[in-house]
Structure formats: structure tokens, C-alpha cells
Protein backbone atom coordinates (compact mmCIF):
# COMPACT_ATOMS: atom_id res chain seq x y z
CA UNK A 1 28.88 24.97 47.87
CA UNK A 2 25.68 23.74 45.85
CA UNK A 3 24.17 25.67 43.77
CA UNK A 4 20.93 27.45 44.75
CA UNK A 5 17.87 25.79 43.57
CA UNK A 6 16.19 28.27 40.12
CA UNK A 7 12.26 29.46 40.63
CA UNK A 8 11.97 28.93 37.06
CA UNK A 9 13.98 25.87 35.55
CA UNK A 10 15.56 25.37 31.98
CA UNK A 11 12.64 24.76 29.99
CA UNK A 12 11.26 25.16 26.03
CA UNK A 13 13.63 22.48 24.80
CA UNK A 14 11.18 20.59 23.24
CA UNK A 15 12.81 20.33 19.73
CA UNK A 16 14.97 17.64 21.17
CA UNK A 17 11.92 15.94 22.28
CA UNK A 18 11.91 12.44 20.51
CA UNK A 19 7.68 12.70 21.27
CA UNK A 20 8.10 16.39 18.76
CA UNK A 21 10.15 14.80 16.52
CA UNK A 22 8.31 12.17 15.50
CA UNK A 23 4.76 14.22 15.47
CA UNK A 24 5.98 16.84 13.62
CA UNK A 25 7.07 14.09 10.90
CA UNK A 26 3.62 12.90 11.52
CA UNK A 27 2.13 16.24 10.79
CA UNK A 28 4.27 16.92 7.78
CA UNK A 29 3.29 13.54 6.19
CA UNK A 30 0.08 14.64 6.75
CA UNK A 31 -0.18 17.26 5.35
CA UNK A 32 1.20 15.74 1.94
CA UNK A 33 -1.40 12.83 2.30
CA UNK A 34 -4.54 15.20 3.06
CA UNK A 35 -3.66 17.12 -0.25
CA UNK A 36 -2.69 13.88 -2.54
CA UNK A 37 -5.32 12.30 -1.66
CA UNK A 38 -8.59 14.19 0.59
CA UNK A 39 -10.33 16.94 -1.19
CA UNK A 40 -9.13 20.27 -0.15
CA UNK A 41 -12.75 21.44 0.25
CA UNK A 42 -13.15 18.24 2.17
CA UNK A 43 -13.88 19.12 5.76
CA UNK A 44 -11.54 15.46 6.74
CA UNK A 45 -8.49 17.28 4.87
CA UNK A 46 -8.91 19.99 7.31
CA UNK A 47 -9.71 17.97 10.90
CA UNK A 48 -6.79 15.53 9.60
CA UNK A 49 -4.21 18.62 9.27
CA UNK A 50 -5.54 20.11 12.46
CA UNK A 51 -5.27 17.39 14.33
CA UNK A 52 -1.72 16.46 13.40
CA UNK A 53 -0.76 20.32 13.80
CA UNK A 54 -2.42 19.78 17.27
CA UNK A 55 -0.08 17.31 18.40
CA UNK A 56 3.07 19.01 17.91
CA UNK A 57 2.12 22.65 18.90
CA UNK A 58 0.67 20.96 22.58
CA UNK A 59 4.09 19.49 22.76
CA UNK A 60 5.77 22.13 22.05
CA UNK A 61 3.19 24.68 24.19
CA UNK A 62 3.69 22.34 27.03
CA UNK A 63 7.61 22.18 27.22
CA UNK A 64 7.87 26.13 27.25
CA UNK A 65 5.10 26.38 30.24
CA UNK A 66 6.86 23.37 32.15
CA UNK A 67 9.14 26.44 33.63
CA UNK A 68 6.15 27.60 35.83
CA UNK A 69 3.44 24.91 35.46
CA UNK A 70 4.26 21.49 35.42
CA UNK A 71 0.64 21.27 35.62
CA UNK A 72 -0.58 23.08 32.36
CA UNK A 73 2.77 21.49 30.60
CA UNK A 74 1.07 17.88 31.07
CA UNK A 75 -2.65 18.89 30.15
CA UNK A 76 -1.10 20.07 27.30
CA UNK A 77 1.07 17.12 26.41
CA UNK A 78 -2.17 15.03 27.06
CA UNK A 79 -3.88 17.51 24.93
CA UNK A 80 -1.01 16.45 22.12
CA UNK A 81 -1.52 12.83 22.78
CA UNK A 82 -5.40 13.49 22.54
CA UNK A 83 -4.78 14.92 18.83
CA UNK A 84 -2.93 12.24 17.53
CA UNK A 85 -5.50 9.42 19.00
CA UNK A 86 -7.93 11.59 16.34
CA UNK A 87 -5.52 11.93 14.01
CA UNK A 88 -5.21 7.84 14.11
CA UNK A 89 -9.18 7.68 13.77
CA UNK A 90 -9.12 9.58 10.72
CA UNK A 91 -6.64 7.51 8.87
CA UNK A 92 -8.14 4.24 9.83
CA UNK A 93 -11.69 5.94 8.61
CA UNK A 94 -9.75 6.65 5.10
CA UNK A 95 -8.57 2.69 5.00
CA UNK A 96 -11.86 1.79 5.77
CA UNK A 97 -14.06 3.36 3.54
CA UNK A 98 -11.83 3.32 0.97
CA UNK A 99 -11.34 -0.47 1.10
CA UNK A 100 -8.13 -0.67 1.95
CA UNK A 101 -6.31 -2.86 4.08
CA UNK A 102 -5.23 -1.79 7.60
CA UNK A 103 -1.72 -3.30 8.04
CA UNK A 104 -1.61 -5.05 11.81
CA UNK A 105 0.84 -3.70 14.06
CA UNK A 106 2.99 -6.50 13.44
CA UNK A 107 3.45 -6.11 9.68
CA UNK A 108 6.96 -6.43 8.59
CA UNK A 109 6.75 -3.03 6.28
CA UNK A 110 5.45 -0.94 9.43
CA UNK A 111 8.67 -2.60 11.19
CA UNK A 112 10.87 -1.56 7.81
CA UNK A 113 9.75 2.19 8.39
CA UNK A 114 10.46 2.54 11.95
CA UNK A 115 13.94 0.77 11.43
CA UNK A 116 14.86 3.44 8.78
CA UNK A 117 14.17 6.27 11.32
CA UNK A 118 12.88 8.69 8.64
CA UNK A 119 14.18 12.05 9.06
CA UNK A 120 11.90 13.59 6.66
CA UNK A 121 8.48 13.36 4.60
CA UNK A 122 10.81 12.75 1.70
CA UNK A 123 12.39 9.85 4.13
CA UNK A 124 8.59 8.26 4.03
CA UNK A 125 8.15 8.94 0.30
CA UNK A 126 11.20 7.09 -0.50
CA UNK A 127 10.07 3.89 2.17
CA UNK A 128 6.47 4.27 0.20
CA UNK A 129 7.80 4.05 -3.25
CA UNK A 130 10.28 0.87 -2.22
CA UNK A 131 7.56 -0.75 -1.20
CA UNK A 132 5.43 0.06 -3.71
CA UNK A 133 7.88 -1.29 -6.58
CA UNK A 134 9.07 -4.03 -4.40
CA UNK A 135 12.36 -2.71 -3.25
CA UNK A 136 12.51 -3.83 0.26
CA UNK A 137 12.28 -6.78 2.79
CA UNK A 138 16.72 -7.12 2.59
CA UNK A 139 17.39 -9.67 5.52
CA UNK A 140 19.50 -8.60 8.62
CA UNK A 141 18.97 -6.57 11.38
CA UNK A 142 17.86 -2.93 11.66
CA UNK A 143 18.98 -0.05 13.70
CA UNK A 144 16.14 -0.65 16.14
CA UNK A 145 16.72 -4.35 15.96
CA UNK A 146 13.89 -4.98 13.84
CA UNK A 147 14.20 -8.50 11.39
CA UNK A 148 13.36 -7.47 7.67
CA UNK A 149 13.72 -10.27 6.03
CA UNK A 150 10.19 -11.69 6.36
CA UNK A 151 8.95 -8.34 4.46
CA UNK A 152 6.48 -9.72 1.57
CA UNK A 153 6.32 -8.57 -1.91
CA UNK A 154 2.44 -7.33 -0.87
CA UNK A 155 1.26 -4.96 -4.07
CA UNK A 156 -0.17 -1.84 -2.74
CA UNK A 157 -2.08 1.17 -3.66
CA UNK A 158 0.10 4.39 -2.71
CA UNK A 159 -2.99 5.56 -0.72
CA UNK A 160 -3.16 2.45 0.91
CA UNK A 161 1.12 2.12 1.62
CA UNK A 162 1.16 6.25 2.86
CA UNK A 163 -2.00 6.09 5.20
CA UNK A 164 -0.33 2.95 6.90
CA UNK A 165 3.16 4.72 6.96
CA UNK A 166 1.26 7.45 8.89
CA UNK A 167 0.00 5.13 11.17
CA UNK A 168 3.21 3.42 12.05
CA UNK A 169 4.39 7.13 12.88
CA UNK A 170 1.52 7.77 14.84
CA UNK A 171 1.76 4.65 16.70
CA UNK A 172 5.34 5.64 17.74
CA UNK A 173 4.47 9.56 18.63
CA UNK A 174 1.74 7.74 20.54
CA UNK A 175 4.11 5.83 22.81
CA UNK A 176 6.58 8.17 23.48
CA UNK A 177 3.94 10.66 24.35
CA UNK A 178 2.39 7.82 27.13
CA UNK A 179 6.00 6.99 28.51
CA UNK A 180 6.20 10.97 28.68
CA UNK A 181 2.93 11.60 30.73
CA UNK A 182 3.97 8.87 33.02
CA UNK A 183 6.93 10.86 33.56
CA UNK A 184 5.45 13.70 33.81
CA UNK A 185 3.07 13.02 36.20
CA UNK A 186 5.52 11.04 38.40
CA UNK A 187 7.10 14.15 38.62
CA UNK A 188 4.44 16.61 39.69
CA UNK A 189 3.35 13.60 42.64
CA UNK A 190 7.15 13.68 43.80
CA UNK A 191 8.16 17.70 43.02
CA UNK A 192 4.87 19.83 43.03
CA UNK A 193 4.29 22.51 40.99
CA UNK A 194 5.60 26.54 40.93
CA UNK A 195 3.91 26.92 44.29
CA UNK A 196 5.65 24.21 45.58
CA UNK A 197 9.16 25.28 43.75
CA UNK A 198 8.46 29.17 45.22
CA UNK A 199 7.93 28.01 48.52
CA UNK A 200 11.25 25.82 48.87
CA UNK A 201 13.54 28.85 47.43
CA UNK A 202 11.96 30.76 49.33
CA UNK A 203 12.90 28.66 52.60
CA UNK A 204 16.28 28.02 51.06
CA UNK A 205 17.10 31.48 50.67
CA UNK A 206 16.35 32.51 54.27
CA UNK A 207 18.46 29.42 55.37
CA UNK A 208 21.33 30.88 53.39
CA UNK A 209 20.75 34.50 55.34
């Protein structure tokens, strides 16, 4: 006998979301870089750490509504993706005004970061200071598949190194959240929404009698 379709789904697990996990490091290195290096009284230290805190409360505000609105769980999860886009802004505004280098998307310390799969804002720190001193670029293959062995010896500024860590992890949150909202609204096309998910249990349960 199948088991009778639930009004209100499992929902809220959004710690297990790879889109949370990698904002929230987002947000966390954020919040280190805003206070190492923006002015506290600065009004960019606060948009920067609001917009990064943005992006992983709409995630996680959207996965515990997606139980009765599918609908408000992916205005919010565009909301999230909306945040980080600013978030993004903001850093490339530091690089350029600062007169530092932007790394391109295909620079092989970016690729070094995302093979390590950093855990932690220590996890960052620790990828900023090896490539600060030089301590990177070993040749093989990483755990994402990513070559390291072109990696130059490029001297950096920490400012310059962190704000283009940050960037790298935005530019992942970023795609996760787009391959998510695809989902997502794939989903609401083919399944509806609570009305839709009251009016079939409804119909089932007068089937069963």
C-alpha cells in the first residue's frame, strides 16, 4: 500500500544545502575582511556584512517555507542569490579603487581554493597566507579535478589575495544558487504550490474513503 501523499513535506534542511554552505563561508570571510580591512564606521563595512548575511538567512528562510510555499521559498532563494550579486559588486569596488588586481576567473590560485574545499574562514586564511609566502602551485590533480601546477609565484597584498578568495567563494555560492532556482522553478511548473498539494490530498483522501 503507498504511502499517503503529506500536506506539508520534510522541509528546513537547508544546513545540508551545498548553496548555505558555501555562503555562510562567504559571509564569515566577510565579515573578517570588512573588519581587517573597511572602516567599521565605514558605511561599505556594513552593506558588505549585510549583504553576505543576506545570502545565507534567504537560503535558509526559503528552505523552512518550502513546506507550504514553494513560491515564497524561491523569491527568497532569488532574494539570496540577489545579495551575493551585491556582495560581488562590493568586493570588485574594493579591488578597484584600491588598485588592486582582479584575478580572472581562470586564475590558477582561485582554482587552488576551490580544490581545497575550505571548511572554515581559518581554511581561507591558511590558502591566503600560502599564497602569500609562496607555498602553493604543487602539481597533480585536486579533489575537484582542478590542475595546480601552473599556479605562479604572483606576490600579493593580503587585501588583494582575501578579496579575490571571497570572490572565488562567491562565484561558487553564485552557481549553486542558479542550478538551485532552475530547480526550483522546474518544480513549481511541474508540482504547483500548497494549493495545488491541498487539493490532491484532499482528492486522495476521499479516494481512499
Amino acid at each position: 500500500m503507498t504511502e499517503p501523499e503529506k500536506l506539508i513535506p520534510l522541509h528546513g534542511g537547508y544546513r545540508k544545502l551545498k548553496s548555505f554552505q558555501v555562503a555562510q563561508l562567504a559571509y564569515d570571510v566577510t565579515v573578517r575582511f570588512c573588519d581587517r580591512y573597511i572602516g567599521k564606521r565605514s558605511r561599505t563595512h556594513d552593506q558588505m556584512v549585510q549583504a553576505a548575511r543576506s545570502g545565507v538567512q534567504n537560503i535558509a528562510e526559503g528552505s523552512r517555507a518550502s513546506g507550504t510555499s514553494k513560491k515564497t521559498e524561491l523569491k527568497l532563494t532569488n532574494v539570496a542569490r540577489a545579495s551575493l550579486e551585491e556582495l560581488r559588486l562590493d568586493y570588485e569596488d574594493v579591488l578597484r579603487q584600491r588598485g588592486l588586481v582582479q584575478w580572472p576567473r581562470e586564475d590558477p590560485r582561485r582554482a587552488e581554493l576551490i580544490v581545497r574545499r575550505p571548511a572554515t574562514a581559518d581554511d581561507v586564511a591558511q590558502w591566503a597566507r600560502d599564497i602569500h609566502d609562496g607555498r602553493h602551485g604543487q602539481s597533480g590533480q585536486g579533489r575537484w579535478g582542478v590542475s595546480t601546477e601552473s599556479i605562479q609565484s604572483t606576490k600579493s597584498t593580503y587585501a588583494e589575495i582575501s578579496a579575490n578568495g571571497a570572490l572565488a567563494l562567491i562565484a561558487v555560492a553564485c552557481s549553486l544558487l542558479d542550478r538551485q532556482i532552475a530547480s526550483l522553478e522546474k518544480a513549481f511548473v511541474a508540482e504547483g504550490g500548497f494549493t495545488e498539494r491541498l487539493y490532491k490530498v484532499r482528492s486522495e483522501r476521499r479516494r481512499r474513503g
